[in-house]
C-alpha atoms as a PDB file:
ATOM      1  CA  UNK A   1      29.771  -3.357 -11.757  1.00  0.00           C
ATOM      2  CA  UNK A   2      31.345  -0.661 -13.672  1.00  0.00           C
ATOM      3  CA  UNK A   3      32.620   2.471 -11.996  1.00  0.00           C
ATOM      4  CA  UNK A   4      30.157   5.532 -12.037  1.00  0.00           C
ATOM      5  CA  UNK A   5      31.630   7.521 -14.892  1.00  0.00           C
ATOM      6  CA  UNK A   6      31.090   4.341 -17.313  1.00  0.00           C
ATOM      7  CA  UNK A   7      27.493   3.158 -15.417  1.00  0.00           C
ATOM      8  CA  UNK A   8      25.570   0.734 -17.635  1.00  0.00           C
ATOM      9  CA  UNK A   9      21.858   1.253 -16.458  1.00  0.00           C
ATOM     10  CA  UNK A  10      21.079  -2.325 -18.077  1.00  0.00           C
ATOM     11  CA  UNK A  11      23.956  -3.951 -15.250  1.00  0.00           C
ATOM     12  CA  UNK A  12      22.126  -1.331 -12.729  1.00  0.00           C
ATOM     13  CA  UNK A  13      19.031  -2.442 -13.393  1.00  0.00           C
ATOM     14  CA  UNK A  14      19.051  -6.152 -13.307  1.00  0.00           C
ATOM     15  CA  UNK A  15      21.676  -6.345  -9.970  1.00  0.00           C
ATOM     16  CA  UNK A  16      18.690  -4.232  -8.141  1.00  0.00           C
ATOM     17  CA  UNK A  17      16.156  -7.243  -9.420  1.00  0.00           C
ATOM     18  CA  UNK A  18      18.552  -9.771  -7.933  1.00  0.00           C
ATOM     19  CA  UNK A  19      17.704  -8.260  -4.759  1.00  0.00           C
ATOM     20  CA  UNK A  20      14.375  -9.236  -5.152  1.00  0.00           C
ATOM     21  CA  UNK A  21      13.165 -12.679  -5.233  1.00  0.00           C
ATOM     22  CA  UNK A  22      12.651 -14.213  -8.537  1.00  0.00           C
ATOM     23  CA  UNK A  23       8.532 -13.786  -9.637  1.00  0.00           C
ATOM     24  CA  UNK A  24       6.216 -16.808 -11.154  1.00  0.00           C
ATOM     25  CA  UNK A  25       3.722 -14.984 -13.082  1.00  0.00           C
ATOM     26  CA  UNK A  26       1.012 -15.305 -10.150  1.00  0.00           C
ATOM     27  CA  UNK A  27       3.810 -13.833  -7.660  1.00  0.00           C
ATOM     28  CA  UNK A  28       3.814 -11.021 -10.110  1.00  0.00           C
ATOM     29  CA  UNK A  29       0.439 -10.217 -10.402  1.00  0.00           C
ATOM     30  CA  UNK A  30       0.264 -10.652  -6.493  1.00  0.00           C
ATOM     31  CA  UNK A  31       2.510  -7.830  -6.444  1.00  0.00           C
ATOM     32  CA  UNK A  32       0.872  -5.341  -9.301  1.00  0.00           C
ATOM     33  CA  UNK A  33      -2.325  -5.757  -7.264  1.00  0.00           C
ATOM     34  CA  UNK A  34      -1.243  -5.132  -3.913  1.00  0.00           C
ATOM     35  CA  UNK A  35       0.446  -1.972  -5.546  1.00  0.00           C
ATOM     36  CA  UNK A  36      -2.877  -0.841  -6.660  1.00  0.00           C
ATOM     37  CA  UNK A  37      -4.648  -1.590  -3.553  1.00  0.00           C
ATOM     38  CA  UNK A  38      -2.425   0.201  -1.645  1.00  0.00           C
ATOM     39  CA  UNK A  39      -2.158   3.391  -4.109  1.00  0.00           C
ATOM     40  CA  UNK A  40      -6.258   3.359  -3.167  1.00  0.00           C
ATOM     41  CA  UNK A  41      -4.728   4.626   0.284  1.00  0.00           C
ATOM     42  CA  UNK A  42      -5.905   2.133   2.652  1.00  0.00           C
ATOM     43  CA  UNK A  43      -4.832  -0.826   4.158  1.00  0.00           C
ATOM     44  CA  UNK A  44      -4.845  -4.004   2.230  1.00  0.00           C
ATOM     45  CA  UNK A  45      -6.827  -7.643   3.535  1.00  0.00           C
ATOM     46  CA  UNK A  46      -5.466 -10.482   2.489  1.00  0.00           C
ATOM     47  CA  UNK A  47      -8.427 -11.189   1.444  1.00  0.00           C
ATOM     48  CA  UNK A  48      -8.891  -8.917  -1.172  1.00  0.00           C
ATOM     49  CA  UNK A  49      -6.138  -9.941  -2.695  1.00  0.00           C
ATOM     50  CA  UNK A  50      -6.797 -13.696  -2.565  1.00  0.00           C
ATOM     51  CA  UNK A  51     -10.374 -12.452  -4.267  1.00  0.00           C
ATOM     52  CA  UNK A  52      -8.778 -10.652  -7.365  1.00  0.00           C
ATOM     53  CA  UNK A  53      -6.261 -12.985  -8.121  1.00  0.00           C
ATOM     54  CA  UNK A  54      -8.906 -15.901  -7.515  1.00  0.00           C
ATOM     55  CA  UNK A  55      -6.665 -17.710  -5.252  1.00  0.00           C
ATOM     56  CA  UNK A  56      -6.906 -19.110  -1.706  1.00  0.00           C
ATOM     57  CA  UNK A  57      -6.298 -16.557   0.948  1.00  0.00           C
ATOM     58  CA  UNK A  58      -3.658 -19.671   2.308  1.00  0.00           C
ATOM     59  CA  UNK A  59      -1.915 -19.348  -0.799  1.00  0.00           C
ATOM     60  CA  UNK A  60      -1.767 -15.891  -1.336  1.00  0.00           C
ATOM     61  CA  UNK A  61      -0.405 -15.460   2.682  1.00  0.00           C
ATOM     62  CA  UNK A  62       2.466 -18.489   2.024  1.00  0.00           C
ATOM     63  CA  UNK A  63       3.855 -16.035  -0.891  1.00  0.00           C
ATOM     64  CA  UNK A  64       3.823 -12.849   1.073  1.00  0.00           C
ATOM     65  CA  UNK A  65       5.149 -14.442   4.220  1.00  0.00           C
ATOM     66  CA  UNK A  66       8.200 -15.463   1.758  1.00  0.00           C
ATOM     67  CA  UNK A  67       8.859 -11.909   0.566  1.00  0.00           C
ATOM     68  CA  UNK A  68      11.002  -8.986   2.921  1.00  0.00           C
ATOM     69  CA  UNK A  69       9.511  -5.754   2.713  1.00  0.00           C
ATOM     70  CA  UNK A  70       5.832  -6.202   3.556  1.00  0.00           C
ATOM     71  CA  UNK A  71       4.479  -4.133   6.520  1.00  0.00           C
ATOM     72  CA  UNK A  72       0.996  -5.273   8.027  1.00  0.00           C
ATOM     73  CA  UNK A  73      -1.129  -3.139  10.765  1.00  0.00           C
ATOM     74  CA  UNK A  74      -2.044  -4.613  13.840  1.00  0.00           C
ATOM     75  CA  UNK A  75      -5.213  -6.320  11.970  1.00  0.00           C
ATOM     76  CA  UNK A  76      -2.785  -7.868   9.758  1.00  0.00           C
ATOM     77  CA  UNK A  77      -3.780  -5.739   6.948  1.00  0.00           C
ATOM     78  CA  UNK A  78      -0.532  -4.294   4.291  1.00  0.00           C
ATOM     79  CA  UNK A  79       0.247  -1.193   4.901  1.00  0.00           C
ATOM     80  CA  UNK A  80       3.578  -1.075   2.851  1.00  0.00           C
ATOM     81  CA  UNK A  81       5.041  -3.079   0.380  1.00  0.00           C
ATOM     82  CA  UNK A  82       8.497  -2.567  -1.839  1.00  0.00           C
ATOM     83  CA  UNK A  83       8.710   1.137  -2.333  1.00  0.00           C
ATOM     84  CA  UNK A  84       5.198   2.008  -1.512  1.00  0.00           C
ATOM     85  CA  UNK A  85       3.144   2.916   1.975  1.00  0.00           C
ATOM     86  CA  UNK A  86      -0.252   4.017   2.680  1.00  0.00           C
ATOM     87  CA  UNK A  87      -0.355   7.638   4.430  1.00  0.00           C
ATOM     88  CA  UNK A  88       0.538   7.282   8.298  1.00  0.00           C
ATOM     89  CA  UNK A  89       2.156   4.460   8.264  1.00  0.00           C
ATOM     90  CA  UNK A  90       5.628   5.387   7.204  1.00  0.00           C
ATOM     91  CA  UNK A  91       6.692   9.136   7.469  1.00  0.00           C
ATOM     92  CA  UNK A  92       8.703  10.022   4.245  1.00  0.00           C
ATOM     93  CA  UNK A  93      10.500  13.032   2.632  1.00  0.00           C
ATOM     94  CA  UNK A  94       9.061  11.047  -0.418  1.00  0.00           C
ATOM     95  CA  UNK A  95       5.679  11.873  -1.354  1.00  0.00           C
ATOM     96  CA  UNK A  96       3.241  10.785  -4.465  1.00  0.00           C
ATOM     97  CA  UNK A  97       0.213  12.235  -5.244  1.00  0.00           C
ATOM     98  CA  UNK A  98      -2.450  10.080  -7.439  1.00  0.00           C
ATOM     99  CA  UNK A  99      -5.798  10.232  -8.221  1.00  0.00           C
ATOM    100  CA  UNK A 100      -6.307  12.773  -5.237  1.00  0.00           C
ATOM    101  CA  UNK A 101      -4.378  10.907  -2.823  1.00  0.00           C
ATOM    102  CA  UNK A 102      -1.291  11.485  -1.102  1.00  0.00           C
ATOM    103  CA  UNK A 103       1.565   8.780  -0.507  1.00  0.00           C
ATOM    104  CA  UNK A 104       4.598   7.622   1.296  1.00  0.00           C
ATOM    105  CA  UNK A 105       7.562   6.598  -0.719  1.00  0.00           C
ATOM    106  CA  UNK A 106      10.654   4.796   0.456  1.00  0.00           C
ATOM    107  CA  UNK A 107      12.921   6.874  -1.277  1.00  0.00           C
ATOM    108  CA  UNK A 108      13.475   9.193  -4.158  1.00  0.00           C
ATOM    109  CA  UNK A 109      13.472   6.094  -7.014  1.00  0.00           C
ATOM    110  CA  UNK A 110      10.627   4.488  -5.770  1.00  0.00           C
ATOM    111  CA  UNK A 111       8.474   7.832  -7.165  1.00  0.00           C
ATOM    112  CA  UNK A 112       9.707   6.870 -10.364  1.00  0.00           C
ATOM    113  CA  UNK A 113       9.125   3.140 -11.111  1.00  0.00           C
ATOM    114  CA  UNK A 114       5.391   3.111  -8.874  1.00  0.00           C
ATOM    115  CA  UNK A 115       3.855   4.552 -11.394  1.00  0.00           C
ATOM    116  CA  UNK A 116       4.356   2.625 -14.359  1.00  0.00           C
ATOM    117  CA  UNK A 117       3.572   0.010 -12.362  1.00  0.00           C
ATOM    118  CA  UNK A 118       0.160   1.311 -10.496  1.00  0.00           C
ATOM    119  CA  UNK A 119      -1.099   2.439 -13.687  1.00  0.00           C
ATOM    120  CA  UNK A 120      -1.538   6.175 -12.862  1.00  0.00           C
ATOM    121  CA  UNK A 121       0.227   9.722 -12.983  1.00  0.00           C
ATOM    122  CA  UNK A 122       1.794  10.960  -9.698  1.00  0.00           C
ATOM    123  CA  UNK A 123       2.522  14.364  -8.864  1.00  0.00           C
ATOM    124  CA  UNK A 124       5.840  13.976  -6.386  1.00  0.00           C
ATOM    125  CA  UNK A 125       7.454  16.204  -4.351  1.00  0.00           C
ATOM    126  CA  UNK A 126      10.524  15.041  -2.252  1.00  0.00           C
ATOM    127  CA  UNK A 127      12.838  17.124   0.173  1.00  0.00           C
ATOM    128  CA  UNK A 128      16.406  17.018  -0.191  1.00  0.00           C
ATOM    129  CA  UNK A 129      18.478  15.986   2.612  1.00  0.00           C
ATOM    130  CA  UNK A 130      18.975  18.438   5.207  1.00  0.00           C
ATOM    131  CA  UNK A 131      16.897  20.393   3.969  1.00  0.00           C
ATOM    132  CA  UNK A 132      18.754  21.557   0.794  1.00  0.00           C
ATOM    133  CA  UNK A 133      15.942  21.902  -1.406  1.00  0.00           C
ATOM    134  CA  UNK A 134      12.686  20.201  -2.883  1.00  0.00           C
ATOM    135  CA  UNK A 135      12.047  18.479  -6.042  1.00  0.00           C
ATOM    136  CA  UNK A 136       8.577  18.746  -7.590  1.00  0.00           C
ATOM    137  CA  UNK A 137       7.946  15.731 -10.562  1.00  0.00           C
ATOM    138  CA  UNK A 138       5.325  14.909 -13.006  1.00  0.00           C
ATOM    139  CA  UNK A 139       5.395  11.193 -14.025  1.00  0.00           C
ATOM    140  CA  UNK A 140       3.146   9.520 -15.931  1.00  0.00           C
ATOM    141  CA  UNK A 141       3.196   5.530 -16.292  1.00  0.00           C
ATOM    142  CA  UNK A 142       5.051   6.209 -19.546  1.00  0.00           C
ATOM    143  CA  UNK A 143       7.480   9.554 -19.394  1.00  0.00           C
ATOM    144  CA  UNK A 144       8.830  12.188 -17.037  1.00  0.00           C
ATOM    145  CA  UNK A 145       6.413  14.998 -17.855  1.00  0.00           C
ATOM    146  CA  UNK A 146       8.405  17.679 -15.399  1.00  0.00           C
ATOM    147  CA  UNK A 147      11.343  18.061 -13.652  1.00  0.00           C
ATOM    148  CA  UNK A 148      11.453  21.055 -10.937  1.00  0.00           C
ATOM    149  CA  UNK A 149      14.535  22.381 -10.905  1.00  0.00           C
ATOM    150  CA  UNK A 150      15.302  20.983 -14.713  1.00  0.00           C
ATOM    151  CA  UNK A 151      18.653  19.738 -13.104  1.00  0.00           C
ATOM    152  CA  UNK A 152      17.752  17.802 -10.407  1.00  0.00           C
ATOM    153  CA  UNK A 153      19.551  15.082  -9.976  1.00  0.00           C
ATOM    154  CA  UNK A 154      19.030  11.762  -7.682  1.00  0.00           C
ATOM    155  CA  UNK A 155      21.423   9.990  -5.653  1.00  0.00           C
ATOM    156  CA  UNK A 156      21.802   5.775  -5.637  1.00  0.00           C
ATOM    157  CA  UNK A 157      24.398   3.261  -4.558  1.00  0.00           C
ATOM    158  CA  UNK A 158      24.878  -0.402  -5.795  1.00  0.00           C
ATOM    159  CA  UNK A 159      22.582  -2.710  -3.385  1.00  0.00           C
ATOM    160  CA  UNK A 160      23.448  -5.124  -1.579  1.00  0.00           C
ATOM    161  CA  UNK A 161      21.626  -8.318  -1.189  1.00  0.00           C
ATOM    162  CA  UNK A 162      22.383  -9.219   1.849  1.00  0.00           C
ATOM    163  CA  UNK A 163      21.982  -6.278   3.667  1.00  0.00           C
ATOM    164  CA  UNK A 164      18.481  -5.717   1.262  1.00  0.00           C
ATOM    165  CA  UNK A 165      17.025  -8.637   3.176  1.00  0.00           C
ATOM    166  CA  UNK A 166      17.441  -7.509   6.267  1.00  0.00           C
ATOM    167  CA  UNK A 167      16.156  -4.111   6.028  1.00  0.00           C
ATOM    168  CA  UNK A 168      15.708  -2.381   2.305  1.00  0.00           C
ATOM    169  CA  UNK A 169      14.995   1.058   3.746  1.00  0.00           C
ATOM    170  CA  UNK A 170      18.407   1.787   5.882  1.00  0.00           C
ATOM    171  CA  UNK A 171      20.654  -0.588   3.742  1.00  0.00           C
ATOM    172  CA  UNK A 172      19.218   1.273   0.158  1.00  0.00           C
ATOM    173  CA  UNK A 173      16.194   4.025   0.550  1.00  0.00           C
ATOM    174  CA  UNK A 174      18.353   6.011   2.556  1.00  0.00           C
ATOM    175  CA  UNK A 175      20.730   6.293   0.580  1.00  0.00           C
ATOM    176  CA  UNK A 176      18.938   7.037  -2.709  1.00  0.00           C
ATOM    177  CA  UNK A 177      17.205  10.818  -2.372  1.00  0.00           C
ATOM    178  CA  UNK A 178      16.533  13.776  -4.899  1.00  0.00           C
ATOM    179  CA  UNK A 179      18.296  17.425  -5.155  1.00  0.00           C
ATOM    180  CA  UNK A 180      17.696  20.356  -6.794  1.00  0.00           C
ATOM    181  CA  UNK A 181      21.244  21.038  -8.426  1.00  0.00           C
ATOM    182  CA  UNK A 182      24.175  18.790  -8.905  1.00  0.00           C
ATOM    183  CA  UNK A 183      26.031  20.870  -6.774  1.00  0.00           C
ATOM    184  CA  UNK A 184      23.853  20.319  -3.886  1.00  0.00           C
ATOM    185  CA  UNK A 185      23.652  16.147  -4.810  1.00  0.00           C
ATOM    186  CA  UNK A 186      27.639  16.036  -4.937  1.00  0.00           C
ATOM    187  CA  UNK A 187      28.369  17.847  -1.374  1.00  0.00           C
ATOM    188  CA  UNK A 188      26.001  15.376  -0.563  1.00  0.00           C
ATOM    189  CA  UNK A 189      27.737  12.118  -2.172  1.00  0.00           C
ATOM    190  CA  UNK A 190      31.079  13.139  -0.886  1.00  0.00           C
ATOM    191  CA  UNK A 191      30.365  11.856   2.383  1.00  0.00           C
ATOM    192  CA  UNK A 192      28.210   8.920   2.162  1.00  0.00           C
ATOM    193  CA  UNK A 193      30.623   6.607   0.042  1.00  0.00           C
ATOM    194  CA  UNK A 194      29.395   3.946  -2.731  1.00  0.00           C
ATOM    195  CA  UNK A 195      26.980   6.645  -3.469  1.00  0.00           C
ATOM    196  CA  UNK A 196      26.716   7.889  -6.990  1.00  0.00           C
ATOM    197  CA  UNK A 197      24.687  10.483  -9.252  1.00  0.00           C
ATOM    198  CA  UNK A 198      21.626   9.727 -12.094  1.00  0.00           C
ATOM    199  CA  UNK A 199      19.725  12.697 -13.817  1.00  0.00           C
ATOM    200  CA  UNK A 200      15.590  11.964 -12.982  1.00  0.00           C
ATOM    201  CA  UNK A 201      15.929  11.068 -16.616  1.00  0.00           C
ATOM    202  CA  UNK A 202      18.522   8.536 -16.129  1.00  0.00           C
ATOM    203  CA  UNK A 203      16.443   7.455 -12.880  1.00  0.00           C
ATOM    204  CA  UNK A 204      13.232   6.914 -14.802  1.00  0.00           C
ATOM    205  CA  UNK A 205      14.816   4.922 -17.359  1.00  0.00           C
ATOM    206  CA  UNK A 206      16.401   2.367 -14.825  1.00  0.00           C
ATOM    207  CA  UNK A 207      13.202   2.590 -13.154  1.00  0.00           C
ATOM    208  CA  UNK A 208      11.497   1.081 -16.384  1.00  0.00           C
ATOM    209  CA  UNK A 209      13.930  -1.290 -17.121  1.00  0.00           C
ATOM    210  CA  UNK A 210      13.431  -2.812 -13.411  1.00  0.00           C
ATOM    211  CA  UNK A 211      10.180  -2.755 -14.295  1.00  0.00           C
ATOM    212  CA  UNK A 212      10.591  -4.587 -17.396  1.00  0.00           C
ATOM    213  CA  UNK A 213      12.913  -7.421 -15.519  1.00  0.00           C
ATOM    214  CA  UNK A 214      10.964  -7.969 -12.588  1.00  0.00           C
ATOM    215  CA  UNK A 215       7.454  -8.049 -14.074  1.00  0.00           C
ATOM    216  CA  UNK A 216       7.838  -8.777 -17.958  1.00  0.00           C
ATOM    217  CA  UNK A 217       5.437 -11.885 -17.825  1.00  0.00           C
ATOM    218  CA  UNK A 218       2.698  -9.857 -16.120  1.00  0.00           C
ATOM    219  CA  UNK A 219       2.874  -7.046 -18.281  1.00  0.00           C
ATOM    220  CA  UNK A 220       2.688  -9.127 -21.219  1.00  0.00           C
ATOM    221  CA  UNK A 221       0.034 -10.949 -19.708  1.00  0.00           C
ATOM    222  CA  UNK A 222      -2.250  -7.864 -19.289  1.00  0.00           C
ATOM    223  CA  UNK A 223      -1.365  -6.820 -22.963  1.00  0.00           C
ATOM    224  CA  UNK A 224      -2.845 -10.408 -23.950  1.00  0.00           C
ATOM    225  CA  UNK A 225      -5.650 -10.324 -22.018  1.00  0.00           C
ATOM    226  CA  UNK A 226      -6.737  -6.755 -23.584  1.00  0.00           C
ATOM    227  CA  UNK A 227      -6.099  -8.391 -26.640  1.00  0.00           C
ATOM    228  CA  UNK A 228      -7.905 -10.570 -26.177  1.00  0.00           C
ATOM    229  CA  UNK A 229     -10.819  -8.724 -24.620  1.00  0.00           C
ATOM    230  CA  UNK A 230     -10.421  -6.590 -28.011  1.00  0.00           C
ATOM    231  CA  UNK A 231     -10.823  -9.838 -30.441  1.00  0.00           C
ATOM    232  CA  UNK A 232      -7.131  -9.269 -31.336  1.00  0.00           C
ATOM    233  CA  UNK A 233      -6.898 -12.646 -30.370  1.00  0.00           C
ATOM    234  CA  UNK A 234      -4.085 -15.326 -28.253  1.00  0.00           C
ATOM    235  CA  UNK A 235      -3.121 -18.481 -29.165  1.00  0.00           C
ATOM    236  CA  UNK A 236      -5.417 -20.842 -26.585  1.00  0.00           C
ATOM    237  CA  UNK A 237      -1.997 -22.802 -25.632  1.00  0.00           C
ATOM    238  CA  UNK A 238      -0.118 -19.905 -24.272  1.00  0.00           C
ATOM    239  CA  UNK A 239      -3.058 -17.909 -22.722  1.00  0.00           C
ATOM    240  CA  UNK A 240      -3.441 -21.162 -21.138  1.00  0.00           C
ATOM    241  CA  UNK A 241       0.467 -21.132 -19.652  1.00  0.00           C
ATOM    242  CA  UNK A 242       0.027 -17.401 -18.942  1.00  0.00           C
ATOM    243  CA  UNK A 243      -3.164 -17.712 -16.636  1.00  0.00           C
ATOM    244  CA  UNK A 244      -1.563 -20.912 -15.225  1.00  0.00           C
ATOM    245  CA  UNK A 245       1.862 -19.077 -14.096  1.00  0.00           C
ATOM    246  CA  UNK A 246       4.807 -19.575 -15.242  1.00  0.00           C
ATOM    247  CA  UNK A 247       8.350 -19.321 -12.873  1.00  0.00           C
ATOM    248  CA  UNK A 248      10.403 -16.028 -14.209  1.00  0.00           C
ATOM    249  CA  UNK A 249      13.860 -17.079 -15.783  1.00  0.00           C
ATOM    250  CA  UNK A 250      16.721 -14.583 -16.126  1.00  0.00           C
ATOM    251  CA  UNK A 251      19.544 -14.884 -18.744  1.00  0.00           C
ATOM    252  CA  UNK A 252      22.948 -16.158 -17.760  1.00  0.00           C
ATOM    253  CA  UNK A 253      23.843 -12.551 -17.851  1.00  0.00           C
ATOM    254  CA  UNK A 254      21.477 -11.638 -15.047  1.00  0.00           C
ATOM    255  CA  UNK A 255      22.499 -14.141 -12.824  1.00  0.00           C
ATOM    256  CA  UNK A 256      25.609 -13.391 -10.506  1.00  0.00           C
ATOM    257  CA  UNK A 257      26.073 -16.598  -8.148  1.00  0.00           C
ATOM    258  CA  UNK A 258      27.808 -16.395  -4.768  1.00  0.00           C
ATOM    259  CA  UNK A 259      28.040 -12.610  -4.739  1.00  0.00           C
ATOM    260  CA  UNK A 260      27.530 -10.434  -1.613  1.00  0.00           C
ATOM    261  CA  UNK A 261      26.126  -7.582  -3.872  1.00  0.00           C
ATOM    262  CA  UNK A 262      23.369  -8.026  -5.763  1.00  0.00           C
ATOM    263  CA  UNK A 263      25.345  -6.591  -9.030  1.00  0.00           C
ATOM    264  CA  UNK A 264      28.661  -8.543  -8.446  1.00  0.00           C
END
């Protein structure tokens, strides 16, 4: 991984999807759904999920028993998943507001790449640690629309896999926060080490190429399918492949074998 001062966000970017396990297509539209179930603010069924992707409820239980990072309530219903958590169920200095209502972040970044992904602006507001300030953002599933202070700046560290499995919130999210001035961000980065600095701008554009890496065959699918819904038309063959699910398969650039950290 290249030192801070000569970052590539492309390297960033696909050692953070390495954390992650590798998607089929159905895996991720699993996940965009029980993104947008959970932005609704309420816990999630199993069910419900099993009933929009028109899958078993077996099957769609086997894949999120596979996965770290998903938080159930005592009815077995998600209550947080990757990044995201419905109000009371994880208390957060990280908070989104969309569509009128409020929720929990795991960190700073997380504010960035949800909503691309959920399909809908959030308002965020996120308090610096100890208390050094607050950062108020406008993001809309395509741009930063506002930055409050116009030099904030976020904090992030390389991941590391290992540690990611066991717990993604102490080993990453809290390590990874917003503050109003670089000032402010490097007094904080001076003592926690690995850490490093992104502007939100920088942020938001390793947030979408995550995005892009980690759910490229689901995005294109929904393009195809409103394409299709549009009489823009598919070729029968590979809507065919698309609805069936196809396994996700990096380039040999992406790949880092028998690496502690997720970037190498």
């Amino acid at each position: 991984m290249a030192t801070p001062s000569k970052l590539n966000l492309d390297e960033l970017a696909a050692s953070i999807v390495r954390c992650f396990p590798s998607l089929s297509l159905l895996e991720q539209r699993l996940s965009l759904d029980l993104y947008r179930l959970l932005a609704e603010g309420q816990p999630v069924p199993r069910t419900a999920l099993a009933e929009r992707l028109r899958v078993s409820v077996k099957e769609v239980i086997r894949i999120l028993d596979s996965w770290p990072g998903v938080f159930s309530d005592a009815e077995g219903r998600i209550v947080g998943y990757w990044g995201l958590s419905i109000p009371g169920a994880y208390s957060s200095p990280h908070t989104l507001r969309m569509s009128g209502r409020t929720l929990s972040a795991w960190c700073a970044w997380d504010t960035l790449f949800l909503p691309q992904l959920v399909g809908q602006t959030a308002e965020i507001e996120s308090t610096s640690p100890g208390q050094t300030g607050i950062v108020r953002l406008t993001i809309t599933p395509q741009q930063v629309e506002r930055v409050e202070p116009v030099g904030a700046q976020m904090s992030v560290l390389v991941p590391n896999a290992q540690e990611m499995q066991k717990n993604v919130v102490t080993s990453f999210c809290h390590f990874v926060h917003f503050f109003p001035s670089r000032q402010a961000a490097e007094s904080w980065t001076a003592k926690h080490a690995g850490t490093f600095l992104l502007s939100v701008h920088e942020a938001h554009v390793l947030a979408r190429l995550k995005n892009e890496a980690q759910y490229r065959d689901a995005l294109r699918y929904k393009k195809e399918i409103v394409d299709e819904q549009e009489g823009r038309g598919i070729q029968p063959a590979r809507l065919n492949v698309l609805r069936q699910g196809e396994r996700v398969s990096f380039t040999k650039q992406d790949r880092v074998h028998g690496s502690k950290h997720c970037g190498g």
